[in-house]
PDB file of N, CA and C in Angstrom:
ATOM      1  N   UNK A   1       1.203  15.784 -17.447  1.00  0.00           N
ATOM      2  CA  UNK A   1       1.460  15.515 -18.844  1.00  0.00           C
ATOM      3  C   UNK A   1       0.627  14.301 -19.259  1.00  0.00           C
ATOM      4  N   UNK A   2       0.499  14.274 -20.823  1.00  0.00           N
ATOM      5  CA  UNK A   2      -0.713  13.195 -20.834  1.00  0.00           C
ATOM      6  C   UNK A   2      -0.029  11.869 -21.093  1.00  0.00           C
ATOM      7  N   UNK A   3       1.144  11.445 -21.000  1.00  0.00           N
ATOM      8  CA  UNK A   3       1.853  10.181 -20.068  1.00  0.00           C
ATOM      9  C   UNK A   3       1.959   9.530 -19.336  1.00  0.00           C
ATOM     10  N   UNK A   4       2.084  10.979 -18.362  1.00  0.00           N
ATOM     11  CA  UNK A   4       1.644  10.429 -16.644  1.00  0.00           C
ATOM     12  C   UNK A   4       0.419  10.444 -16.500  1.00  0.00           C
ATOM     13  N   UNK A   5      -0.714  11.076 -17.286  1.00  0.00           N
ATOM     14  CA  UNK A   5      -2.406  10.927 -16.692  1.00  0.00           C
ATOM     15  C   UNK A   5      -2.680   9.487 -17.415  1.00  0.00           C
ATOM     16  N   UNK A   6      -2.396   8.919 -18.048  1.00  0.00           N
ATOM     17  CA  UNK A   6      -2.038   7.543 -18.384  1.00  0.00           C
ATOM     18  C   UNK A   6      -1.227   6.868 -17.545  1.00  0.00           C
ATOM     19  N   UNK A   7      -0.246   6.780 -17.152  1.00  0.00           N
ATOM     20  CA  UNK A   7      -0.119   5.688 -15.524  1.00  0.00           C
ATOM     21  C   UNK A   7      -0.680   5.472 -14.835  1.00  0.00           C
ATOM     22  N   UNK A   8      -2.158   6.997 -14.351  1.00  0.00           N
ATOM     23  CA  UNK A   8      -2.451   6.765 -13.459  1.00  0.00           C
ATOM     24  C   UNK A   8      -3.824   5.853 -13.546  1.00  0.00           C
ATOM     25  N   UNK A   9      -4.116   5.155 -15.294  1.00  0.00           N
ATOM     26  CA  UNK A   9      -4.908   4.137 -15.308  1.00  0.00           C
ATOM     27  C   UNK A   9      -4.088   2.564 -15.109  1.00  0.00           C
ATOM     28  N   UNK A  10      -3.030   2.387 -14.802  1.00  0.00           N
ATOM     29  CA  UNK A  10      -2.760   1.536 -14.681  1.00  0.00           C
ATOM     30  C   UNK A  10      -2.947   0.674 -12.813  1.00  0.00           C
ATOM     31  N   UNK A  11      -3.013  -0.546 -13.345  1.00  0.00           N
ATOM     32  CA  UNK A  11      -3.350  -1.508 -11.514  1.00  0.00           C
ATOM     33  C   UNK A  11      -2.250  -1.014 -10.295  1.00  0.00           C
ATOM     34  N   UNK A  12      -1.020  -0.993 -10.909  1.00  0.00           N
ATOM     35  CA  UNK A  12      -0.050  -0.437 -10.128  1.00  0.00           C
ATOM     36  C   UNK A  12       0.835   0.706 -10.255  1.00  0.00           C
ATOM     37  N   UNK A  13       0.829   1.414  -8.975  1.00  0.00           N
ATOM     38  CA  UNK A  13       1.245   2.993  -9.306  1.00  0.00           C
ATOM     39  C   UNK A  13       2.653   2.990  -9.483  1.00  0.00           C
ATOM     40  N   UNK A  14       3.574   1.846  -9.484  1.00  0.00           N
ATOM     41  CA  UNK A  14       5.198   1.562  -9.339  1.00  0.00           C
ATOM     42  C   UNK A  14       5.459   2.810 -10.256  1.00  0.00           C
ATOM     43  N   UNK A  15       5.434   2.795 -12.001  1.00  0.00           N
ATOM     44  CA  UNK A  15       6.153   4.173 -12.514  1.00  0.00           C
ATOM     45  C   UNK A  15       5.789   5.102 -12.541  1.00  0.00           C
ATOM     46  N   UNK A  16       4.579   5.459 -12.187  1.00  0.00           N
ATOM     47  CA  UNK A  16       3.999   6.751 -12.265  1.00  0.00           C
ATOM     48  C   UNK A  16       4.894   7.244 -10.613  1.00  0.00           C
ATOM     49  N   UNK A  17       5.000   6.521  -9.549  1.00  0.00           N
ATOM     50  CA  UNK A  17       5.474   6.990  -8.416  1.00  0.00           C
ATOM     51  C   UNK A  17       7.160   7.285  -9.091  1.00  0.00           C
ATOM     52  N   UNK A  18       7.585   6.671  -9.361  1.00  0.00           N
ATOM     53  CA  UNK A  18       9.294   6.358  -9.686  1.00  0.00           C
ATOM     54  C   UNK A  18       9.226   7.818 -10.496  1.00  0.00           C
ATOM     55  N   UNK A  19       8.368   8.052 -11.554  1.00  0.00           N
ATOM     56  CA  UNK A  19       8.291   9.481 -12.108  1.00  0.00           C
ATOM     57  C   UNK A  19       8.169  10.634 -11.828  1.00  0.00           C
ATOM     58  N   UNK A  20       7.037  10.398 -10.768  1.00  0.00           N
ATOM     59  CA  UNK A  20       6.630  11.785  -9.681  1.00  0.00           C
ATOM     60  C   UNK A  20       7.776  11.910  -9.036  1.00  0.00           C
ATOM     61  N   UNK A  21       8.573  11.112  -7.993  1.00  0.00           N
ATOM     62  CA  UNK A  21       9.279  11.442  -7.382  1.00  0.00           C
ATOM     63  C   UNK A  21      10.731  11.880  -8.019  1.00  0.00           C
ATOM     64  N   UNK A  22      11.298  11.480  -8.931  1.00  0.00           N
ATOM     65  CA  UNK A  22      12.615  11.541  -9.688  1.00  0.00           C
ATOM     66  C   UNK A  22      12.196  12.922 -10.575  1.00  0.00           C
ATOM     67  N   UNK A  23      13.710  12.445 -11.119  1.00  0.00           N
ATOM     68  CA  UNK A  23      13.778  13.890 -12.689  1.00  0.00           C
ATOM     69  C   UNK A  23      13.641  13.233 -13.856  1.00  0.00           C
ATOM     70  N   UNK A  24      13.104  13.607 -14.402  1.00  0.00           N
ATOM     71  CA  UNK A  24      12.640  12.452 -16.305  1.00  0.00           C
ATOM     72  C   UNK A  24      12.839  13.651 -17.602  1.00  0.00           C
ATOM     73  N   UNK A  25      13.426  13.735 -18.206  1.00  0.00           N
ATOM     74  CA  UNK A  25      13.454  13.969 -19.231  1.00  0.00           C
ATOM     75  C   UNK A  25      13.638  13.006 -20.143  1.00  0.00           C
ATOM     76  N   UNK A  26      12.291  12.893 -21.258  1.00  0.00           N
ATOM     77  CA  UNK A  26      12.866  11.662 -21.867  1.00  0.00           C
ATOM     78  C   UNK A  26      11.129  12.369 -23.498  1.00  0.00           C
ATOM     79  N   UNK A  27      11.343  11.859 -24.829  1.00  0.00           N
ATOM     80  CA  UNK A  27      10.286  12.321 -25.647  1.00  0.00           C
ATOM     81  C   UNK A  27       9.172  12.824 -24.798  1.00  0.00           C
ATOM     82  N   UNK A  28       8.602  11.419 -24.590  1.00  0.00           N
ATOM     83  CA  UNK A  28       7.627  11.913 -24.348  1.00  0.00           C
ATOM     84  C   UNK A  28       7.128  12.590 -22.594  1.00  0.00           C
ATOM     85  N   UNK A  29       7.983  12.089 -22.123  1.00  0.00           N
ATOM     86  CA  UNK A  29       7.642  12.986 -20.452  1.00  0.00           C
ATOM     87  C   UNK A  29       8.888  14.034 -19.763  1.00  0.00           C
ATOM     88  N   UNK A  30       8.190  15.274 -19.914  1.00  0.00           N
ATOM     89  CA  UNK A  30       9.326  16.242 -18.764  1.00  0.00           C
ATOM     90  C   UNK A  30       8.627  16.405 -17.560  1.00  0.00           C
ATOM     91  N   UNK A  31       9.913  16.004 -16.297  1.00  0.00           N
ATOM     92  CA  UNK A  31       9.375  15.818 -15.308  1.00  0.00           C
ATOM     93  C   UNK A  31      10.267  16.185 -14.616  1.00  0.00           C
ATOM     94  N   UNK A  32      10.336  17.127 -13.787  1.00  0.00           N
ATOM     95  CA  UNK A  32      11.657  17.532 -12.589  1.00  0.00           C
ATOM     96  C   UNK A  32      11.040  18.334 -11.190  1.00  0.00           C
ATOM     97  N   UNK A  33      12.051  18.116 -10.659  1.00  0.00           N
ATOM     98  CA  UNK A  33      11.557  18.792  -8.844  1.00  0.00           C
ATOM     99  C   UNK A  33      10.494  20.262  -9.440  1.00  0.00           C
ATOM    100  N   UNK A  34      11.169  21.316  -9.882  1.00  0.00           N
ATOM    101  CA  UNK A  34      10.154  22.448  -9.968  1.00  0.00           C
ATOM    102  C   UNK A  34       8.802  21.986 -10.606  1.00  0.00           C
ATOM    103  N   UNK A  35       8.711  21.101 -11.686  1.00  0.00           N
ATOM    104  CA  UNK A  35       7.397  20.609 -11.900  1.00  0.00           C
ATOM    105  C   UNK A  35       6.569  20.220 -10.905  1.00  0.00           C
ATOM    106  N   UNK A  36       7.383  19.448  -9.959  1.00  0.00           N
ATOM    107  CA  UNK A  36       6.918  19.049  -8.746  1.00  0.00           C
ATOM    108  C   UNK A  36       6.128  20.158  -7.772  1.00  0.00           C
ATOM    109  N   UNK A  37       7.080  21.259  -7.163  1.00  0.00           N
ATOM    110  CA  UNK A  37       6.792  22.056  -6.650  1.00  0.00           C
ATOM    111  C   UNK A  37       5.600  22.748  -6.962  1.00  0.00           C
ATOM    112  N   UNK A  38       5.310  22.939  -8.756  1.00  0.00           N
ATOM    113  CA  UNK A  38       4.615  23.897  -8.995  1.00  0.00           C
ATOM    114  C   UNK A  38       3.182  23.172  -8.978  1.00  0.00           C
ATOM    115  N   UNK A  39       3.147  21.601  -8.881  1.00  0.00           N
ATOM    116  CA  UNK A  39       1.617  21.082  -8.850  1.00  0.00           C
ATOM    117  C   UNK A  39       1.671  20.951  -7.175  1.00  0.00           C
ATOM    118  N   UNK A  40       2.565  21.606  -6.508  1.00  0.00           N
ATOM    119  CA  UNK A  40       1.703  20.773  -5.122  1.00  0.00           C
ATOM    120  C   UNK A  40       1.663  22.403  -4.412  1.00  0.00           C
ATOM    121  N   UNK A  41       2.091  22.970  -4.982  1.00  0.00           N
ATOM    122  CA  UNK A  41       1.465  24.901  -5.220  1.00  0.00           C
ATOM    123  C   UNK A  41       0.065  24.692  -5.458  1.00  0.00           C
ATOM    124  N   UNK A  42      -0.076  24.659  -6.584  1.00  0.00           N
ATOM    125  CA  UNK A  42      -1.561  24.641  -7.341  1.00  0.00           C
ATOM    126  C   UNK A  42      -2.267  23.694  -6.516  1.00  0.00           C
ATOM    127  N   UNK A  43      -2.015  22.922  -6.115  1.00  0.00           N
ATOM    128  CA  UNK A  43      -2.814  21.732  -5.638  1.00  0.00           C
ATOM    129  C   UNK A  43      -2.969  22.577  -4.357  1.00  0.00           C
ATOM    130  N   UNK A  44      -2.193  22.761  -3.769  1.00  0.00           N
ATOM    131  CA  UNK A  44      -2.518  23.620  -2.082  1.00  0.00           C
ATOM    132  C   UNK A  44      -3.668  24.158  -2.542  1.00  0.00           C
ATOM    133  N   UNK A  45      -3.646  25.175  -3.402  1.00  0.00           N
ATOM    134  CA  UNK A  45      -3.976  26.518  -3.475  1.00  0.00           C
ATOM    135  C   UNK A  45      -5.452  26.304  -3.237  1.00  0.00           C
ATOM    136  N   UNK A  46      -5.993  25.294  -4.632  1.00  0.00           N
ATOM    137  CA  UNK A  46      -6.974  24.820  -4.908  1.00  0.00           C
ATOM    138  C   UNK A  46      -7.900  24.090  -3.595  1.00  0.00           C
ATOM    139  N   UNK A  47      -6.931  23.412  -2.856  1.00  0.00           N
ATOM    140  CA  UNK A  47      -7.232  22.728  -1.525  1.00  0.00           C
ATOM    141  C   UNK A  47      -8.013  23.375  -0.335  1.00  0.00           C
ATOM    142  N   UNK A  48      -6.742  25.076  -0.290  1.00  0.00           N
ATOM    143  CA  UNK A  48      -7.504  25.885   0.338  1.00  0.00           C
ATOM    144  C   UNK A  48      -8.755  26.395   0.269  1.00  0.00           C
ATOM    145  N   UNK A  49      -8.582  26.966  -1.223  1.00  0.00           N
ATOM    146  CA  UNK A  49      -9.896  27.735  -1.971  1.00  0.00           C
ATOM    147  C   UNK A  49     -11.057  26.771  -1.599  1.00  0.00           C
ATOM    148  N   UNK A  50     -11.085  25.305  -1.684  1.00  0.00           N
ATOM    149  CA  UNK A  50     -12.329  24.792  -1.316  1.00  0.00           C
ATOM    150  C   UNK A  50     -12.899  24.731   0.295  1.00  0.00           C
ATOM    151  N   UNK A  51     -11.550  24.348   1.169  1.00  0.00           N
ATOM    152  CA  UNK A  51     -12.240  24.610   2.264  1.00  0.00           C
ATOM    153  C   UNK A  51     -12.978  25.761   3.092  1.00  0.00           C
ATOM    154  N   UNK A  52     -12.108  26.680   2.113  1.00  0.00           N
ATOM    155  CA  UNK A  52     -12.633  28.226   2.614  1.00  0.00           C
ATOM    156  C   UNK A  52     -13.956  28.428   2.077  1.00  0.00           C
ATOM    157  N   UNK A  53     -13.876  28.335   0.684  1.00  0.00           N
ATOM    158  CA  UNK A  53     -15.397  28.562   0.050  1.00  0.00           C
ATOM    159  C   UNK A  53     -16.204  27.377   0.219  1.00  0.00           C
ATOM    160  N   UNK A  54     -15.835  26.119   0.013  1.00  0.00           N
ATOM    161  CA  UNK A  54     -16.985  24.872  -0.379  1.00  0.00           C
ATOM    162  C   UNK A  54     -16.829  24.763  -2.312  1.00  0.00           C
ATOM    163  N   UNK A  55     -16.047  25.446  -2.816  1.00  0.00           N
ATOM    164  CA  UNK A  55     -15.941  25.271  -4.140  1.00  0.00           C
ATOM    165  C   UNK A  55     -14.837  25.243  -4.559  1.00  0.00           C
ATOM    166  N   UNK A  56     -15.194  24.395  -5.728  1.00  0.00           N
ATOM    167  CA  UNK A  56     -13.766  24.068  -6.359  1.00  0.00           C
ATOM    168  C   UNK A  56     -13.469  25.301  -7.668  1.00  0.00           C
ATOM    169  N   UNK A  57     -12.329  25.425  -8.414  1.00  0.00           N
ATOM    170  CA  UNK A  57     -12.135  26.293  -9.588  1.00  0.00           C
ATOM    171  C   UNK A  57     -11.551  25.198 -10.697  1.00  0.00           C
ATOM    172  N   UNK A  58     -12.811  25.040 -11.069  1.00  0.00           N
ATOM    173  CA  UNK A  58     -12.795  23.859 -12.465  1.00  0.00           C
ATOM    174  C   UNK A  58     -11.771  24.615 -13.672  1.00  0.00           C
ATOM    175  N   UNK A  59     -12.370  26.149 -14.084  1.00  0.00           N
ATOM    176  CA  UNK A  59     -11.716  26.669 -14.956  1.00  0.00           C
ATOM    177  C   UNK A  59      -9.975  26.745 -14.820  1.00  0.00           C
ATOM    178  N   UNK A  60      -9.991  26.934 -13.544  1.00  0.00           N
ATOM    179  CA  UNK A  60      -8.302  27.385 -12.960  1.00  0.00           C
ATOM    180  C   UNK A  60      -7.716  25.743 -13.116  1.00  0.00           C
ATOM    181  N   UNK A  61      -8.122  25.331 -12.969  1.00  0.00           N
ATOM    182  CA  UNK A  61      -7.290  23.530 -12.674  1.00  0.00           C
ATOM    183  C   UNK A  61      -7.394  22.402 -14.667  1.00  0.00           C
ATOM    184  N   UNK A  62      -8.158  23.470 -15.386  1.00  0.00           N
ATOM    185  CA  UNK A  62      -8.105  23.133 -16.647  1.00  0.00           C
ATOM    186  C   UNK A  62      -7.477  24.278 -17.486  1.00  0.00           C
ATOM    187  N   UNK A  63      -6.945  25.314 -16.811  1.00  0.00           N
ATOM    188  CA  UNK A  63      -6.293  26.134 -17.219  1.00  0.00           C
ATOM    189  C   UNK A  63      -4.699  25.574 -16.999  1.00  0.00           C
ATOM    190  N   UNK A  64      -4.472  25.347 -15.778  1.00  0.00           N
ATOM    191  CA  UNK A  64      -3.324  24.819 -15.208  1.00  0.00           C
ATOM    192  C   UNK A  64      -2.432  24.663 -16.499  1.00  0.00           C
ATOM    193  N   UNK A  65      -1.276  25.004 -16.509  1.00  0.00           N
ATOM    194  CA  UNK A  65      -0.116  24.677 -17.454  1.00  0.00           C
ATOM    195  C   UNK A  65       1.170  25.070 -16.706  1.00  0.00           C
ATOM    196  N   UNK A  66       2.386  24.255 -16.867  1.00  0.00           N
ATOM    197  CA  UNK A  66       3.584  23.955 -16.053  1.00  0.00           C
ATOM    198  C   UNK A  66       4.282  25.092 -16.891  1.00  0.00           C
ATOM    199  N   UNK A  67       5.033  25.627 -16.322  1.00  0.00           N
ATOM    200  CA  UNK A  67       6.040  27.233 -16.546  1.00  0.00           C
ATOM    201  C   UNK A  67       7.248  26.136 -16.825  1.00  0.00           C
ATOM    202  N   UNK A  68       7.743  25.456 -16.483  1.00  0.00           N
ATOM    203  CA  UNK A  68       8.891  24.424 -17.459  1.00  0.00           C
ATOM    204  C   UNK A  68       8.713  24.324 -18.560  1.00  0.00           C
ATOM    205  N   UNK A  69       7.198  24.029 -19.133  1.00  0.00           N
ATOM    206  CA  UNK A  69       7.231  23.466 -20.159  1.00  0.00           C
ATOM    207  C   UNK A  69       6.509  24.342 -21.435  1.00  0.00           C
ATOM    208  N   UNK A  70       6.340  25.914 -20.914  1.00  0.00           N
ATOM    209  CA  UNK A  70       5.969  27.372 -21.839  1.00  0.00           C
ATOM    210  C   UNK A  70       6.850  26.967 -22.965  1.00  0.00           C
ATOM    211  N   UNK A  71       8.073  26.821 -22.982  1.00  0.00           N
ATOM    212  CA  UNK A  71       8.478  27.638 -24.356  1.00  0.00           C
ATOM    213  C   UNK A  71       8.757  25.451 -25.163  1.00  0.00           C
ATOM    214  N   UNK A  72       8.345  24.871 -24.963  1.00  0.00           N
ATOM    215  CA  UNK A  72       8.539  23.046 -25.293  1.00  0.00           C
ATOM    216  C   UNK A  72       7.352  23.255 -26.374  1.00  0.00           C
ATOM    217  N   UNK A  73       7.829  22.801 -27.243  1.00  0.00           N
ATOM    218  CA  UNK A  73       6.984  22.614 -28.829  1.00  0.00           C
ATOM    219  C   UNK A  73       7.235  21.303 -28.600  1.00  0.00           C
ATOM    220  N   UNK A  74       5.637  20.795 -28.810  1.00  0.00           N
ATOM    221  CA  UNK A  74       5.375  19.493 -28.610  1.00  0.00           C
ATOM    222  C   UNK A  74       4.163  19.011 -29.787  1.00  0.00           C
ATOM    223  N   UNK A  75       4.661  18.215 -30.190  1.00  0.00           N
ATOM    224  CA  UNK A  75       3.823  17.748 -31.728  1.00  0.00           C
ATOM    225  C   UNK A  75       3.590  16.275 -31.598  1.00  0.00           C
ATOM    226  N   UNK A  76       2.329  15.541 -31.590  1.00  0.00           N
ATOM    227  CA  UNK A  76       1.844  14.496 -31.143  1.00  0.00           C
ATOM    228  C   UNK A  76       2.417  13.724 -30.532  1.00  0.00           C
ATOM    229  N   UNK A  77       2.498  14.656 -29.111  1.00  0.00           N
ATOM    230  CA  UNK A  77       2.790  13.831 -27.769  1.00  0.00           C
ATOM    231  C   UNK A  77       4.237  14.173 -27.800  1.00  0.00           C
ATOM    232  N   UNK A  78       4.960  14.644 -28.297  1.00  0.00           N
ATOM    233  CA  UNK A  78       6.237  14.264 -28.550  1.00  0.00           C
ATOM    234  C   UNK A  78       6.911  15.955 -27.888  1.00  0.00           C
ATOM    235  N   UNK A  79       7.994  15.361 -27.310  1.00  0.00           N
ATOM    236  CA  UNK A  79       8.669  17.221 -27.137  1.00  0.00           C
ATOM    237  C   UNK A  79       9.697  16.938 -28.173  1.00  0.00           C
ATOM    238  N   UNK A  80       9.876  17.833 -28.752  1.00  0.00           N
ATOM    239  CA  UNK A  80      10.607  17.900 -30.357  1.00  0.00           C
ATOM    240  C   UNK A  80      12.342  18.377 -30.059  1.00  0.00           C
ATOM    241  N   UNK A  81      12.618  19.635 -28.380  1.00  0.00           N
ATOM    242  CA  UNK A  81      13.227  19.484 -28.266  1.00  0.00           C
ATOM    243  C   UNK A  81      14.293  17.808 -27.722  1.00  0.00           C
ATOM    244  N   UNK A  82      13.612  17.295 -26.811  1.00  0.00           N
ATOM    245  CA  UNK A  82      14.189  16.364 -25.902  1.00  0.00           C
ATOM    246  C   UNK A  82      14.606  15.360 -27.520  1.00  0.00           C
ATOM    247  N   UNK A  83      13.099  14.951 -28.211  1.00  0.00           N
ATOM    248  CA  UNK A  83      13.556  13.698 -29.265  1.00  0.00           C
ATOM    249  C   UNK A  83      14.359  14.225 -30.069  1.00  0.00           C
ATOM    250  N   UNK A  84      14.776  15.528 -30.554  1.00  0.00           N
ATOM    251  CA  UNK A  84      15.833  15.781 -31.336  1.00  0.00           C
ATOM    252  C   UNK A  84      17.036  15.704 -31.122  1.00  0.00           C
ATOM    253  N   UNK A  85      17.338  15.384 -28.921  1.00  0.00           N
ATOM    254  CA  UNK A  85      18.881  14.992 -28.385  1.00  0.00           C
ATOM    255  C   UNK A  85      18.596  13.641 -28.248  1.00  0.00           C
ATOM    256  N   UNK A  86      17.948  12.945 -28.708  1.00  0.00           N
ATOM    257  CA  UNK A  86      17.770  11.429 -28.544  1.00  0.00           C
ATOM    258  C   UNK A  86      16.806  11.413 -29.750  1.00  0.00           C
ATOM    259  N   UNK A  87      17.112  11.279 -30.389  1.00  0.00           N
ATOM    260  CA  UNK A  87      16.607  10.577 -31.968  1.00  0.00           C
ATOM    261  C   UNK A  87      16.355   9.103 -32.761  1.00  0.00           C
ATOM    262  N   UNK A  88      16.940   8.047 -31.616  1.00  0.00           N
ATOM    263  CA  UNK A  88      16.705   6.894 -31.640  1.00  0.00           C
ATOM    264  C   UNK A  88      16.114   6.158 -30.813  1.00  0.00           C
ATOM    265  N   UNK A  89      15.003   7.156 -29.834  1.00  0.00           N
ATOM    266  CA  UNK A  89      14.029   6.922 -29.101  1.00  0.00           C
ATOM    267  C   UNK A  89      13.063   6.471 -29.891  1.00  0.00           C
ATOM    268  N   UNK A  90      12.519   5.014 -29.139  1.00  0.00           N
ATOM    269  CA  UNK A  90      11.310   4.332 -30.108  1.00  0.00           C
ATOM    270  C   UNK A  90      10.276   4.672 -29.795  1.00  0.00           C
ATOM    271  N   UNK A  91       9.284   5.292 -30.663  1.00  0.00           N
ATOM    272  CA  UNK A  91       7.617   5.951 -30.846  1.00  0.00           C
ATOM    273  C   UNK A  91       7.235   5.178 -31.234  1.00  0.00           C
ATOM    274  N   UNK A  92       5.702   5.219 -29.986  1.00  0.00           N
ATOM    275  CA  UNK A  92       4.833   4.476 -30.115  1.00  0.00           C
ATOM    276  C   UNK A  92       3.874   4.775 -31.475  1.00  0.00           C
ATOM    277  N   UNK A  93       3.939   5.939 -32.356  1.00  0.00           N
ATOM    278  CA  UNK A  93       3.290   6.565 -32.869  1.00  0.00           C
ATOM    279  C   UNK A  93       4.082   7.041 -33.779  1.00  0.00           C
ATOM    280  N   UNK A  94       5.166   6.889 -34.370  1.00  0.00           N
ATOM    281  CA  UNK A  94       6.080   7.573 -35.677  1.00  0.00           C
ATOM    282  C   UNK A  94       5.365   8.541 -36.211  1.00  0.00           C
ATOM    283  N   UNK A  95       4.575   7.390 -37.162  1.00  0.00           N
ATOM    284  CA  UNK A  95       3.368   8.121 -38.467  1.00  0.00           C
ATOM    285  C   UNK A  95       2.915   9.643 -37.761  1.00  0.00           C
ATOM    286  N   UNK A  96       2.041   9.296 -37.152  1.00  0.00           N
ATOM    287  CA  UNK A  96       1.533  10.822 -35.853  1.00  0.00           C
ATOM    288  C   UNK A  96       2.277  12.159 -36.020  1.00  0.00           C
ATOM    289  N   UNK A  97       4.119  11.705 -35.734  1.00  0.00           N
ATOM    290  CA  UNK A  97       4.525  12.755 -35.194  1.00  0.00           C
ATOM    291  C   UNK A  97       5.488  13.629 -36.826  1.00  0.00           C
ATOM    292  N   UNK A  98       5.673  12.226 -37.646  1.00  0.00           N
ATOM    293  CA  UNK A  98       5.768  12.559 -39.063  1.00  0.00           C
ATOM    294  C   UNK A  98       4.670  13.870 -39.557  1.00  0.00           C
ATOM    295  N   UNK A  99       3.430  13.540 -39.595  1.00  0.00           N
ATOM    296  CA  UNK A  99       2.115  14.219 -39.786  1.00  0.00           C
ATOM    297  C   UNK A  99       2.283  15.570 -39.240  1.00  0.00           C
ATOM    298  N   UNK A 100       2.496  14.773 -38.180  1.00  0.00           N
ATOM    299  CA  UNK A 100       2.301  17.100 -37.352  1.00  0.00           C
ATOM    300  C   UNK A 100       3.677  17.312 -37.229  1.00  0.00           C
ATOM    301  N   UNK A 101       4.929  17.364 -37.914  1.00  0.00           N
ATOM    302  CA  UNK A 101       5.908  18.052 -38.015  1.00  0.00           C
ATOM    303  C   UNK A 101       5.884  18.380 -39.704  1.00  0.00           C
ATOM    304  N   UNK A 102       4.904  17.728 -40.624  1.00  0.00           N
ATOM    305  CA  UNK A 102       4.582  18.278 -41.837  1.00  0.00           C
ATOM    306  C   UNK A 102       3.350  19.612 -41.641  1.00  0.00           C
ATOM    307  N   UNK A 103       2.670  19.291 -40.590  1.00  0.00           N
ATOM    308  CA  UNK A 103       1.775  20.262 -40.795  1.00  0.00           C
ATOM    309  C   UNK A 103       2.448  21.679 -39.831  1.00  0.00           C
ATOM    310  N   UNK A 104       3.471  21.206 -38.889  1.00  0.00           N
ATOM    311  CA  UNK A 104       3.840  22.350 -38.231  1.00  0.00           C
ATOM    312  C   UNK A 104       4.754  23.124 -39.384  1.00  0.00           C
ATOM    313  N   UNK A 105       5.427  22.593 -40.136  1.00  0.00           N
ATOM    314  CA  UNK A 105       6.526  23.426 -41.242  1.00  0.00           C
ATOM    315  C   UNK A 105       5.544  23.870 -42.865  1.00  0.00           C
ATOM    316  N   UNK A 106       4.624  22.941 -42.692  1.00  0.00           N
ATOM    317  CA  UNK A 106       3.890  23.811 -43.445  1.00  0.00           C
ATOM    318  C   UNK A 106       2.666  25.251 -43.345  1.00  0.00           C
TER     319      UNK A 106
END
């Protein structure tokens, strides 16, 4: 999620680890064991495919999308279900998510 690919610019990996390993539901990050499972699937897979061939599958690993998060309507950055059971979650970005919930209903 593009939350966690943002931790992983930070000096220390402390929440991005505390995230990977735990369950997070929270606006802006869904994160639970099957999420887990399903990148270290893909990640095998991909792992294999190179040692066997010598190549990687750029298209398949930018295709990649989490089966948790198929049916999550998400409008600048935001999952619309999660912030609508927590609605007094503070955004970094209000204006943003104002914008694309006008342009999603319109």
């Amino acid at each position: 999620t593009p939350v966690l690919a943002k931790l992983l610019g930070r000096p220390t990996p402390n929440k991005l680890l505390n995230v990977l390993n735990g369950h997070s539901e929270t606006p802006t990050i869904i994160w639970n064991a099957d999420m887990r499972a399903e990148l270290l699937d893909f990640v095998s897979a991909r792992l294999d495919a190179v040692r066997n061939t010598g190549h990687g599958d750029a298209p398949a690993a930018l295709g990649f999308r989490y089966k948790t998060l198929h049916n999550e309507l998400v409008l600048a950055g935001i999952y619309v279900r999660v912030f609508i059971k927590h609605p007094n979650t503070p955004l970094d970005d209000a204006f943003s998510l104002a914008v694309a919930l006008v342009a999603f209903v319109d």
